[in-house]
Protein backbone atom coordinates (compact mmCIF):
# COMPACT_ATOMS: atom_id res chain seq x y z
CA UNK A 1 3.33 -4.56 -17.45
CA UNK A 2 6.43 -3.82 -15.94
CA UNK A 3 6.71 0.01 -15.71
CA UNK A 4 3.11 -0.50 -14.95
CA UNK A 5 3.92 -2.08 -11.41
CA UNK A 6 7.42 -0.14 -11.50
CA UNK A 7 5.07 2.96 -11.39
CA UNK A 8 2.61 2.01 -9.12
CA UNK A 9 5.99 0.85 -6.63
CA UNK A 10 7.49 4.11 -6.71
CA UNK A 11 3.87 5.91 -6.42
CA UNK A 12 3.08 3.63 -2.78
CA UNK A 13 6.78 4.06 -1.71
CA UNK A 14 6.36 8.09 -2.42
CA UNK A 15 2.91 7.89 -0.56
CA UNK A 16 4.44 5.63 2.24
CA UNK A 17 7.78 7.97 3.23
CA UNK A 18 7.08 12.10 4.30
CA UNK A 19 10.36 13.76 4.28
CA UNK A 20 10.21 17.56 5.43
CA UNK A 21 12.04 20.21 4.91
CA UNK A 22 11.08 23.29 6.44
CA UNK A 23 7.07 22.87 5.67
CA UNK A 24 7.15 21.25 2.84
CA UNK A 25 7.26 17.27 2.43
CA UNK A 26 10.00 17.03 -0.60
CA UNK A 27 8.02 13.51 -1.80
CA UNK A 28 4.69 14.76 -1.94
CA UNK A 29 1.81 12.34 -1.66
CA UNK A 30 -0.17 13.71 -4.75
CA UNK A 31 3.07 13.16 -6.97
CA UNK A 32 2.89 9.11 -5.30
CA UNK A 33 -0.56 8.95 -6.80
CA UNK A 34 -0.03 10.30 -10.14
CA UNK A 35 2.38 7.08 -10.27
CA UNK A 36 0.05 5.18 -9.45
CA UNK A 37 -2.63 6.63 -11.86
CA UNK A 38 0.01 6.21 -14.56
CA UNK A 39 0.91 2.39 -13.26
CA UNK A 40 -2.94 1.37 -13.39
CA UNK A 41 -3.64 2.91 -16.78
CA UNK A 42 -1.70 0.33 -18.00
CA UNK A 43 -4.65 -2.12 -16.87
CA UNK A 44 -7.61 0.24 -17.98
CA UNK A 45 -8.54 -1.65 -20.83
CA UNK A 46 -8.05 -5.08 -20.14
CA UNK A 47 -9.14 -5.18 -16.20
CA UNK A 48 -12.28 -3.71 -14.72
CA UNK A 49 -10.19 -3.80 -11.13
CA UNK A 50 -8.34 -1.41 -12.84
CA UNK A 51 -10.42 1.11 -13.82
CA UNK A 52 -12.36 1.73 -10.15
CA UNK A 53 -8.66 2.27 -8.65
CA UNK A 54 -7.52 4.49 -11.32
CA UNK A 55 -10.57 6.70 -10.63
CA UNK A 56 -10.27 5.91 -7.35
CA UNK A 57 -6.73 7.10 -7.32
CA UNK A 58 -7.29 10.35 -9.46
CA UNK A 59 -9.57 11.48 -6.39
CA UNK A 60 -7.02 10.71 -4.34
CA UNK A 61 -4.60 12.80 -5.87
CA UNK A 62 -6.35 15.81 -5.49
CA UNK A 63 -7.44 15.19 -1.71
CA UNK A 64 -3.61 14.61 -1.33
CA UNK A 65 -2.51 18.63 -1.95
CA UNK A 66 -3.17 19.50 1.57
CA UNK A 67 -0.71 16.62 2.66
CA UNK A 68 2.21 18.39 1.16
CA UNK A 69 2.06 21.18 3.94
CA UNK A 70 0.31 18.70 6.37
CA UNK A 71 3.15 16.54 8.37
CA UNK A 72 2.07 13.78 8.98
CA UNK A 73 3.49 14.03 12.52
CA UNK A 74 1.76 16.18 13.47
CA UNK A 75 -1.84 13.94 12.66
CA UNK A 76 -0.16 11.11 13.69
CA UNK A 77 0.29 12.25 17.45
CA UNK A 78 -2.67 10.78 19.85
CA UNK A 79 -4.20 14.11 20.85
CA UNK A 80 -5.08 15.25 17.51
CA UNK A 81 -8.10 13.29 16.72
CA UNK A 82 -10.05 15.93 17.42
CA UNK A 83 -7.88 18.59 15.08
CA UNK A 84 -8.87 19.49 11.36
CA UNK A 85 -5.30 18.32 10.41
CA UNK A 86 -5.65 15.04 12.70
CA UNK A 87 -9.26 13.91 11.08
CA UNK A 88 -7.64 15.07 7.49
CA UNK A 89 -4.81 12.41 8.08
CA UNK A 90 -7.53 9.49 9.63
CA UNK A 91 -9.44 10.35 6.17
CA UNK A 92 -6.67 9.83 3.87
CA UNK A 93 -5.12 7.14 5.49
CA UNK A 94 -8.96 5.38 5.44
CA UNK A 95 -9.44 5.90 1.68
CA UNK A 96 -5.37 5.07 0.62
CA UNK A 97 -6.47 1.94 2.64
CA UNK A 98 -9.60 1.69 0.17
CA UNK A 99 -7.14 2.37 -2.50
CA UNK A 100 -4.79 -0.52 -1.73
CA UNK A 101 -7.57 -2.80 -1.10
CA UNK A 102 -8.17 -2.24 -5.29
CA UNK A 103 -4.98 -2.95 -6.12
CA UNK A 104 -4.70 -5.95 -4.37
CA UNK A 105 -8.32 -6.76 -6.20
CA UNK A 106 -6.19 -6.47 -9.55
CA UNK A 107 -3.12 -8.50 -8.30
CA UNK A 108 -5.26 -11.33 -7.73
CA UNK A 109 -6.76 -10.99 -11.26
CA UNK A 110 -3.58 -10.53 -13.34
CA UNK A 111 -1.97 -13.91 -11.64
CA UNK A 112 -4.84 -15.23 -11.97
CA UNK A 113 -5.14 -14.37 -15.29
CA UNK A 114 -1.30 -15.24 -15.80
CA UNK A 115 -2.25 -18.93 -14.37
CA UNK A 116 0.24 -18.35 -11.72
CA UNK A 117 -1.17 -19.98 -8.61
CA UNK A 118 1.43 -19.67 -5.93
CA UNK A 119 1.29 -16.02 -6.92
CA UNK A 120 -2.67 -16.03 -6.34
CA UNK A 121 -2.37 -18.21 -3.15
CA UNK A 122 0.86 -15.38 -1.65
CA UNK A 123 -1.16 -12.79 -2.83
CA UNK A 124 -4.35 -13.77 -0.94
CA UNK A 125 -2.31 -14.61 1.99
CA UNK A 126 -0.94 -10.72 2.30
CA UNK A 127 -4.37 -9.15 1.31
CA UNK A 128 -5.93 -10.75 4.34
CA UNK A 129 -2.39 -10.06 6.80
CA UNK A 130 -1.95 -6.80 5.43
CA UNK A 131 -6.17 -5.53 5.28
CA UNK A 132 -6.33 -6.63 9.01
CA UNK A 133 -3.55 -5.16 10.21
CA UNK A 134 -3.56 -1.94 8.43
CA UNK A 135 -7.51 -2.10 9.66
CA UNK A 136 -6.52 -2.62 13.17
CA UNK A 137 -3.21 0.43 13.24
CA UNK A 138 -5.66 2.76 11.49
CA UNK A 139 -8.69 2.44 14.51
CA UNK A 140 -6.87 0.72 17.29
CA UNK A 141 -4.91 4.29 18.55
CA UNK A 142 -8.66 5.65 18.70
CA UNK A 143 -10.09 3.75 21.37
CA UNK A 144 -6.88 3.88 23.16
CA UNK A 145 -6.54 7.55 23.64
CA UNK A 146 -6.01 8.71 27.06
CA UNK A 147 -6.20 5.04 27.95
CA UNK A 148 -3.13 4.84 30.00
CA UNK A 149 -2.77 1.11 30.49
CA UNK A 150 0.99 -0.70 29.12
CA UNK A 151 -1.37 -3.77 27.70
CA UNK A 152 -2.89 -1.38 25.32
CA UNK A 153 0.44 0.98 24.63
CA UNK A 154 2.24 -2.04 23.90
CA UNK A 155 -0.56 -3.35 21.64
CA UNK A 156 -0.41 -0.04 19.79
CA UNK A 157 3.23 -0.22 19.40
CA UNK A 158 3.24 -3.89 17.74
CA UNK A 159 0.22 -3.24 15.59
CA UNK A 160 2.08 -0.01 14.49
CA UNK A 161 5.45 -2.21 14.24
CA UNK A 162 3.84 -4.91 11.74
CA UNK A 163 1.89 -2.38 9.49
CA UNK A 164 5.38 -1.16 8.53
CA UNK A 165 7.18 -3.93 8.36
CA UNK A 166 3.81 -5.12 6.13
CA UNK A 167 3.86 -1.66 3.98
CA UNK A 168 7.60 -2.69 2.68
CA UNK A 169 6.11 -6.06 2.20
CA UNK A 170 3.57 -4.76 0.15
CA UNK A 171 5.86 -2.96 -1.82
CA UNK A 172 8.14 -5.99 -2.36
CA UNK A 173 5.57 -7.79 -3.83
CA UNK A 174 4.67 -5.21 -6.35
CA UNK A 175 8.11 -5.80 -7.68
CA UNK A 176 7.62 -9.34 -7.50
CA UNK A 177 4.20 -8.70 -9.63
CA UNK A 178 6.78 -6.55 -12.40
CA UNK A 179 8.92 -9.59 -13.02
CA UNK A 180 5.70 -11.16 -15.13
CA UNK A 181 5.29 -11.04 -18.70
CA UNK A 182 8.87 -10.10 -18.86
């Protein structure tokens, strides 16, 4: 179980950080969700959560080539909703949301399963944080392009602020989730 979440930690953190050189982003997204694939074959067998993210996941991997030449910069900047490149990087960033959202399923399950309430009870407590901020930084900078009001701006910015600072939360407590069973 542990290289299982050690996997699936390095996979998110690979999928999290874009480092660039030239073109080409040196940990590439579709190499953070083999990881994970690898971490949630682990759970195939024994956890039906399991198996929808690891299928999940394998889809994901293969949307993901694209992202390797694709900076996410560039998609991230406010005027290119409209761009191929800027509705590629809403997509993916929708459906590794989806893809999160089953992995936090199967946290749930294996403390559960593990009869370890205060993990169940933590765990619950950063689904919800982490599902309505990351829902709120993925549609918020929509309705507030071209808005050029500071309320909104600054709203952006502190939505944007806690989804990271909730991302390396995340990722904490998959290495919190490795330290059971051993």
């Amino acid at each position: 179980m542990r290289e299982a979440f050690h996997k699936m930690f390095w996979g998110f953190l690979f999928v999290l950080l874009e480092i660039h050189i030239i073109v080409v982003d040196i940990l590439p997204d579709p190499i953070g969700y083999i990881l994970i694939i690898l971490g949630l074959a682990w759970f195939r067998e024994s956890y039906n959560e399991a198996k929808k993210a690891h299928q999940f996941a394998i889809v994901l991997t293969v949307l993901s080539i694209p992202s390797v030449f694709i900076s996410q910069q560039a998609v991230n900047q406010i005027g290119t909703f409209g761009s191929a490149s800027g509705t590629y990087g809403f997509i993916m960033q929708a459906l590794n949301l989806i893809l999160v959202f089953m992995v936090f399923q199967l946290l749930l399950k294996v403390a559960d399963q593990a009869g370890e309430n205060e993990l169940v009870r933590g765990t619950t407590i950063l689904f919800k944080m982490y599902m309505t901020v990351m829902i709120l930084a993925l549609i918020l900078p929509i309705f507030t392009v071209g808005v050029v009001n500071p309320v909104f701006t600054s709203l952006v910015v502190v939505i944007t602020l806690l989804a990271l600072v909730l991302e390396i939360v995340y990722l904490v407590w998959l290495r919190k989730f490795s330290k059971l069973g051993g």
